[in-house]
PDB file of N, CA and C in Angstrom:
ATOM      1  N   UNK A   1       8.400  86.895  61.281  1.00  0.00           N
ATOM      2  CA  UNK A   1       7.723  87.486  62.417  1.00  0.00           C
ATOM      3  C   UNK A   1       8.031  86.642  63.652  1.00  0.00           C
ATOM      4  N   UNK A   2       8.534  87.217  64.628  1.00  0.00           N
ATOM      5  CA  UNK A   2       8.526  86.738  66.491  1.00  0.00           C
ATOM      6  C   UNK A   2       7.344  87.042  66.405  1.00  0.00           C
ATOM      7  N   UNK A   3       7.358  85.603  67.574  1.00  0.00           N
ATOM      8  CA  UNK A   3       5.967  85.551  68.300  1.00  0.00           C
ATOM      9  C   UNK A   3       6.541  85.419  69.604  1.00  0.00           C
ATOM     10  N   UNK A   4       5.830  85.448  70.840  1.00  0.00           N
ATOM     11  CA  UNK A   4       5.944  85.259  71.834  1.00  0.00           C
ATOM     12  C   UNK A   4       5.306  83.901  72.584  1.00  0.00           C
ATOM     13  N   UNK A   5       6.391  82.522  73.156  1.00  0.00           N
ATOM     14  CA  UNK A   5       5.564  81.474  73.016  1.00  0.00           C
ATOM     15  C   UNK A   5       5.777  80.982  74.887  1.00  0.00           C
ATOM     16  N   UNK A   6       4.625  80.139  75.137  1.00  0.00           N
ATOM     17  CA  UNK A   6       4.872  79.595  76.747  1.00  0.00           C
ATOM     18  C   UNK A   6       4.537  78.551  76.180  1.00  0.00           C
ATOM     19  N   UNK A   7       4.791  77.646  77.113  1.00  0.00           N
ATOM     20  CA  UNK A   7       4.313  76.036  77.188  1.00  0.00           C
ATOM     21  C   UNK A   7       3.355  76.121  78.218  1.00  0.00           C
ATOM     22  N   UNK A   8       2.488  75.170  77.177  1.00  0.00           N
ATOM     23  CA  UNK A   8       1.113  74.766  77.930  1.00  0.00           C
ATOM     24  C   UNK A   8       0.803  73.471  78.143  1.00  0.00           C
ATOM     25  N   UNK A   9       0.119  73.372  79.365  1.00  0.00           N
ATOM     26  CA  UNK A   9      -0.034  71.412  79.441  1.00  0.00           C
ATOM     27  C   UNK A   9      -1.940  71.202  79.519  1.00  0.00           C
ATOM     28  N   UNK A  10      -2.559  70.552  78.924  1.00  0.00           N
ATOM     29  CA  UNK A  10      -3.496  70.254  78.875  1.00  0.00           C
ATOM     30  C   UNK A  10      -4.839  68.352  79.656  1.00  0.00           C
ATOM     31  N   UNK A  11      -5.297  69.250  80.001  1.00  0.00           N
ATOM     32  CA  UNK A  11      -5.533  67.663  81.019  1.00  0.00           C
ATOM     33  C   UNK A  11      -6.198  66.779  80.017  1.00  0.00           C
ATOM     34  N   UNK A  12      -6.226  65.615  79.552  1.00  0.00           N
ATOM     35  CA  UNK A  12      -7.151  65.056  78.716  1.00  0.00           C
ATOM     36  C   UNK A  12      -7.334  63.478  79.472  1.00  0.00           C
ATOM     37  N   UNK A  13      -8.624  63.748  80.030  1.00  0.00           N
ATOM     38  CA  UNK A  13      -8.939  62.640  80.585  1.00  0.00           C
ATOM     39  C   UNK A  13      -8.064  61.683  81.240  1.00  0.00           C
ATOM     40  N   UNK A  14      -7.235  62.718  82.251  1.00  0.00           N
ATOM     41  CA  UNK A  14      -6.445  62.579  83.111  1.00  0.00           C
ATOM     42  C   UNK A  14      -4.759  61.932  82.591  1.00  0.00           C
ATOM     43  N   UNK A  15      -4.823  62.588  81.051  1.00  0.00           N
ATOM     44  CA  UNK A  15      -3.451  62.432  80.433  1.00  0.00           C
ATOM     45  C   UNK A  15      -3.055  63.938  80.485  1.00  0.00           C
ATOM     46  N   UNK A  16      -1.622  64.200  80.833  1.00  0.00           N
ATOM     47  CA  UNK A  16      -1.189  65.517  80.265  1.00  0.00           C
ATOM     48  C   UNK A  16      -0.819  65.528  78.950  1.00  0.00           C
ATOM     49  N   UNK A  17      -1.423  66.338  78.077  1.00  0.00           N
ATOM     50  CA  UNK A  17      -0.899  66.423  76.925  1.00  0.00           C
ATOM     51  C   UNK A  17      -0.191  68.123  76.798  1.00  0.00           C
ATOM     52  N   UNK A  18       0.857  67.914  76.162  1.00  0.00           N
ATOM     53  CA  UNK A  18       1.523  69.145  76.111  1.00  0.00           C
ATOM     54  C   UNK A  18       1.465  70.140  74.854  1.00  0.00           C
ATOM     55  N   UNK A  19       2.230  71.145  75.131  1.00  0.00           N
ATOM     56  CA  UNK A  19       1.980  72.081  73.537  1.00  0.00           C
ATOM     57  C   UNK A  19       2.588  73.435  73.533  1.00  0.00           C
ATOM     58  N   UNK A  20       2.802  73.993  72.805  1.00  0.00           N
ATOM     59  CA  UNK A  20       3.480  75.831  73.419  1.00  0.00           C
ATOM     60  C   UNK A  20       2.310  76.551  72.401  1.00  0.00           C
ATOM     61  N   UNK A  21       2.159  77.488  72.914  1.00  0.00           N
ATOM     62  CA  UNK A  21       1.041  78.686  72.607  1.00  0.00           C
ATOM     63  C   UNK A  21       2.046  79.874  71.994  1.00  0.00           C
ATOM     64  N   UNK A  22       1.722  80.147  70.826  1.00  0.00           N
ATOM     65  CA  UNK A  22       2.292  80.938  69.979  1.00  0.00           C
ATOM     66  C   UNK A  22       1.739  82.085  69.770  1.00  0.00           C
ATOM     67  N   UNK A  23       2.066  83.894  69.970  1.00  0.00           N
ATOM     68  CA  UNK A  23       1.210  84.696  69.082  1.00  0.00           C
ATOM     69  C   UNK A  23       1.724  85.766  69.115  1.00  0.00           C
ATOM     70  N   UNK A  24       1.181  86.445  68.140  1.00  0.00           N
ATOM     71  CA  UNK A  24       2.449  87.791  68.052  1.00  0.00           C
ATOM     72  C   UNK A  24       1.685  88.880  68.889  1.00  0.00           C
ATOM     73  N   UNK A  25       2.123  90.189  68.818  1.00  0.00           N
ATOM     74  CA  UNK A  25       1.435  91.037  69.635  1.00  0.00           C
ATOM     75  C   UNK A  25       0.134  91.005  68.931  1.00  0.00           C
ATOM     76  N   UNK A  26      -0.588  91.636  70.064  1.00  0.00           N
ATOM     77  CA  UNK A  26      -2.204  91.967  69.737  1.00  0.00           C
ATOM     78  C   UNK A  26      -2.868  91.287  68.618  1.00  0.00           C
ATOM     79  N   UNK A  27      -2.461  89.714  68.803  1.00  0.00           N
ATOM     80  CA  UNK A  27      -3.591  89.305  67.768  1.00  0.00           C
ATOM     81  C   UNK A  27      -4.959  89.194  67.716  1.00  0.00           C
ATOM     82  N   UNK A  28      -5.631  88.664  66.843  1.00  0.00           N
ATOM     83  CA  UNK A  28      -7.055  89.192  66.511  1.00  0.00           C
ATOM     84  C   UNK A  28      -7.809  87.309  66.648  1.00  0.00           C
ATOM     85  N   UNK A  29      -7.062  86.363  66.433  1.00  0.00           N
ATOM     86  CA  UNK A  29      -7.935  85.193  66.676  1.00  0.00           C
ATOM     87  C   UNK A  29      -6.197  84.341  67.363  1.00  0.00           C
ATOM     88  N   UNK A  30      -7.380  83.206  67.529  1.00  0.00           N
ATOM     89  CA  UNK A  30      -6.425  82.580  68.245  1.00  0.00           C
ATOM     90  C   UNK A  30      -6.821  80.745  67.134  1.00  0.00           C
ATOM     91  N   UNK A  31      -5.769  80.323  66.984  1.00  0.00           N
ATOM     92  CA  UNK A  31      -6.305  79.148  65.965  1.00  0.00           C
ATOM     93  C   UNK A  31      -5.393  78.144  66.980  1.00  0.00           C
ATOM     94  N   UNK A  32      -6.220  76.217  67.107  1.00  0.00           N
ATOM     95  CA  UNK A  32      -5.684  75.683  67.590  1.00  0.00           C
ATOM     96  C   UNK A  32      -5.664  74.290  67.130  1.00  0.00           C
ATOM     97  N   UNK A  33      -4.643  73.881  66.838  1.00  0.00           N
ATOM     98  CA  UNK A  33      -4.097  72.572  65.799  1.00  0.00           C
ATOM     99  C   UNK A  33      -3.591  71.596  66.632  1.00  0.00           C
ATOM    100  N   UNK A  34      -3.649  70.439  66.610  1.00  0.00           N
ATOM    101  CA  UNK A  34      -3.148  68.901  67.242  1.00  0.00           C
ATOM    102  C   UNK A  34      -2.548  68.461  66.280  1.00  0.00           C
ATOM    103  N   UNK A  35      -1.460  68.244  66.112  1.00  0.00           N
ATOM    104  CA  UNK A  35      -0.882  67.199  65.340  1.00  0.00           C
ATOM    105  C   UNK A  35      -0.475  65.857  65.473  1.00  0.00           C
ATOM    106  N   UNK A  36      -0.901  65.729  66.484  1.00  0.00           N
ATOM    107  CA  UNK A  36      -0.700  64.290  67.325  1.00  0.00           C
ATOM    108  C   UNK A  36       0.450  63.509  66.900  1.00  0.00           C
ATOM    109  N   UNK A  37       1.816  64.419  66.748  1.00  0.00           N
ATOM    110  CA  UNK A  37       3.423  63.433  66.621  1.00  0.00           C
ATOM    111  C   UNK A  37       3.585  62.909  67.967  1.00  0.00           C
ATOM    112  N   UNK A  38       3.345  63.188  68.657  1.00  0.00           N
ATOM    113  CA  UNK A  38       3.524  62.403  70.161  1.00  0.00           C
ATOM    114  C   UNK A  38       4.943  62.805  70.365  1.00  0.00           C
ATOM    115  N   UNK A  39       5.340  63.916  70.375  1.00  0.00           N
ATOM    116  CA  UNK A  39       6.960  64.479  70.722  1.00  0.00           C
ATOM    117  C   UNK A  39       6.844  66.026  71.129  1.00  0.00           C
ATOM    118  N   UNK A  40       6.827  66.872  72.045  1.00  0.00           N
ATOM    119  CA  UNK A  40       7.603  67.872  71.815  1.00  0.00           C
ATOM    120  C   UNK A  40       8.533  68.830  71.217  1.00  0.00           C
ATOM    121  N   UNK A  41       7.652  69.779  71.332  1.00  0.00           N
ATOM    122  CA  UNK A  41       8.178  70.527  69.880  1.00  0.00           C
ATOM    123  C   UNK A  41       9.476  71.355  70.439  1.00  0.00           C
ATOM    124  N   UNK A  42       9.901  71.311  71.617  1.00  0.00           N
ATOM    125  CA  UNK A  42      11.197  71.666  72.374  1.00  0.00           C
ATOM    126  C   UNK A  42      12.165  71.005  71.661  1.00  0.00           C
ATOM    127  N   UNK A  43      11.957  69.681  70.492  1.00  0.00           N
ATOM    128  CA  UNK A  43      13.334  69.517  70.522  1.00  0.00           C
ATOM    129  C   UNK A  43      14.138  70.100  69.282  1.00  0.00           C
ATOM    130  N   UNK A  44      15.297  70.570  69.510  1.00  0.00           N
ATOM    131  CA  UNK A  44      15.947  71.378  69.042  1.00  0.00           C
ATOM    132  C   UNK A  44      15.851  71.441  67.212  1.00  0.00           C
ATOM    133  N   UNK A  45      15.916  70.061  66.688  1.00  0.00           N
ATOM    134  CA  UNK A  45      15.488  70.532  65.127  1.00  0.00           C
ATOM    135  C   UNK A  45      14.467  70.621  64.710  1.00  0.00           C
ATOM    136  N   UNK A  46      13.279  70.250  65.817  1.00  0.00           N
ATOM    137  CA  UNK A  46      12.187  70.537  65.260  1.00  0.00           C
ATOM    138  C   UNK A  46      11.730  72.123  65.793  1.00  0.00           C
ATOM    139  N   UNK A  47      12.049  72.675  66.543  1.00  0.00           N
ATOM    140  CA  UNK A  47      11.626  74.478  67.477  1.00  0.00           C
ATOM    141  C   UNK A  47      12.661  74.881  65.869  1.00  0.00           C
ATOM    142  N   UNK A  48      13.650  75.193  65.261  1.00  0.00           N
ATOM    143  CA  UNK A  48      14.405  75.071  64.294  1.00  0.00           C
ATOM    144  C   UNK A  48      13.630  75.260  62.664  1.00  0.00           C
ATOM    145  N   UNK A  49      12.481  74.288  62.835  1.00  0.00           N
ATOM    146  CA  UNK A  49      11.648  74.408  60.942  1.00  0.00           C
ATOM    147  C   UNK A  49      10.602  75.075  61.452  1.00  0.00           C
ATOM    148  N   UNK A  50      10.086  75.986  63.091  1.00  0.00           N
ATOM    149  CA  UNK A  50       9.059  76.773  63.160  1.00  0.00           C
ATOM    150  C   UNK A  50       9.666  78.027  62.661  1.00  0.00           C
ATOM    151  N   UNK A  51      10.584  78.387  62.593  1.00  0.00           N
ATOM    152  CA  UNK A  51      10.760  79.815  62.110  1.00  0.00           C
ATOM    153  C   UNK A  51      11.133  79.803  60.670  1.00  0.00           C
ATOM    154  N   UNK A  52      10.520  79.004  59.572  1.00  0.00           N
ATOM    155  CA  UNK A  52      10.643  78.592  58.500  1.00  0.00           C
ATOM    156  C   UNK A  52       9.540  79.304  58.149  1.00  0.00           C
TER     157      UNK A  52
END
């Protein structure tokens, strides 16, 4: 399944923390996970094991 994703930046006590927002059409909840790797998920082998 495609989803449709943007990047989002989040203020946390005046840190930007970053993230991309994932969801397919007309979904029904919205679920939200931290994984705290401290990397961006832009980089190429890791955007790569999301469509796994």
């Amino acid at each position: 399944m495609r989803t449709a994703e943007s990047s989002v930046t989040i203020d946390v006590d005046g840190t930007p923390v970053s993230g991309i927002y994932g969801r397919p059409d007309n979904p029904v909840a919205t679920l939200v996970l931290a994984h705290g790797a401290g990397r961006a998920w832009s980089i190429r082998s890791w955007a790569a094991s999301r469509t796994l």
